[in-house]
Protein backbone atom coordinates (compact mmCIF):
# COMPACT_ATOMS: atom_id res chain seq x y z
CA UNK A 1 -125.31 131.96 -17.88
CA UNK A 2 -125.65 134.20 -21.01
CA UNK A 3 -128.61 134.09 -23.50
CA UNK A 4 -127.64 132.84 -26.61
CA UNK A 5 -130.45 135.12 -28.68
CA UNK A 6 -131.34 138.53 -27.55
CA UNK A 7 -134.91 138.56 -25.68
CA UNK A 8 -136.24 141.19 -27.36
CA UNK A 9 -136.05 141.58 -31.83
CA UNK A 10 -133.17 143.81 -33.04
CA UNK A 11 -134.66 146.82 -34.71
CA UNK A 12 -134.01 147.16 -38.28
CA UNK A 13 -134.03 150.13 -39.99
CA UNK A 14 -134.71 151.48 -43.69
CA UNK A 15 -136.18 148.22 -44.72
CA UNK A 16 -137.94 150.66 -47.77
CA UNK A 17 -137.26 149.54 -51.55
CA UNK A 18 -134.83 152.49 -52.68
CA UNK A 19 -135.57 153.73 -56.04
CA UNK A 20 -132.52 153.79 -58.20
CA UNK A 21 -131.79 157.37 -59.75
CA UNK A 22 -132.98 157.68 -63.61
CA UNK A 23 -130.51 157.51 -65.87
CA UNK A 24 -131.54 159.05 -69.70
CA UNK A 25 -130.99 155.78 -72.19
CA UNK A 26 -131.19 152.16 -72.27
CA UNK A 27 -127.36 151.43 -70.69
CA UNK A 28 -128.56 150.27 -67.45
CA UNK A 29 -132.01 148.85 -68.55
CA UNK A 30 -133.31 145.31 -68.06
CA UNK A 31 -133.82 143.16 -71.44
CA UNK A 32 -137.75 142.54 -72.28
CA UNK A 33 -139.13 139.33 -71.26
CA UNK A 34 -140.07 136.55 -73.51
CA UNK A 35 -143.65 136.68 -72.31
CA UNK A 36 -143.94 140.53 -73.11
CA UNK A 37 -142.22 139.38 -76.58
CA UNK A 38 -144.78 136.65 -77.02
CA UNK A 39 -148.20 139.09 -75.43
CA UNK A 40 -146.65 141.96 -77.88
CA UNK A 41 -146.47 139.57 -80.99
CA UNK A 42 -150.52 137.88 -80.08
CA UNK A 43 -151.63 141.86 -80.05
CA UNK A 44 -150.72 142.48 -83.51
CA UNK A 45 -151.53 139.60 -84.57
CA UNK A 46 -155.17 140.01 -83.44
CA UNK A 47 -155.51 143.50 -84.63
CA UNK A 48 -154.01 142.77 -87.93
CA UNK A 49 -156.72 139.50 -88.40
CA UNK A 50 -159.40 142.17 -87.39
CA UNK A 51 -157.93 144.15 -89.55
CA UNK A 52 -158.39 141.64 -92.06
CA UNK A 53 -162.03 140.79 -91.32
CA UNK A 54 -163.23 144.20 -91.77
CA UNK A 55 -161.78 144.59 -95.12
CA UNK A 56 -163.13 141.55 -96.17
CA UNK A 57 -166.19 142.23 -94.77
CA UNK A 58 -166.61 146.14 -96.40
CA UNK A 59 -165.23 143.80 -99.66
CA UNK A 60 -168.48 142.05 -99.67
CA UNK A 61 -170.80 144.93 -98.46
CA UNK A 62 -171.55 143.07 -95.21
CA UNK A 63 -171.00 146.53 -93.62
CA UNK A 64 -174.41 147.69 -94.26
């Protein structure tokens, strides 16, 4: 009576993520993420409130 599975595991090949060819422009791109949206808008957020707290503080003379 024949096996219904093959004894020994099939051998596959080229199992390797293939890099898609560059293509010059944004045609084929992926859209951002919301996260990256949201982590982009905190980072200028921060540096513009640092921003902020050094003027204030050079206002004042803090600065030494």
């Amino acid at each position: 009576m024949p096996r219904a599975l093959p004894a020994r595991r099939v051998a596959r090949h080229h199992l390797v993520l293939h890099r898609q060819p560059h293509r010059p422009g944004r045609a084929g791109a992926p859209p951002p993420r919301t996260s990256d949206l949201v982590l982009a808008l905190l980072g200028v957020v921060l540096l513009g409130g640092f921003a902020l707290l050094a003027a204030y503080a050079l206002t004042l003379g803090v600065g030494g």
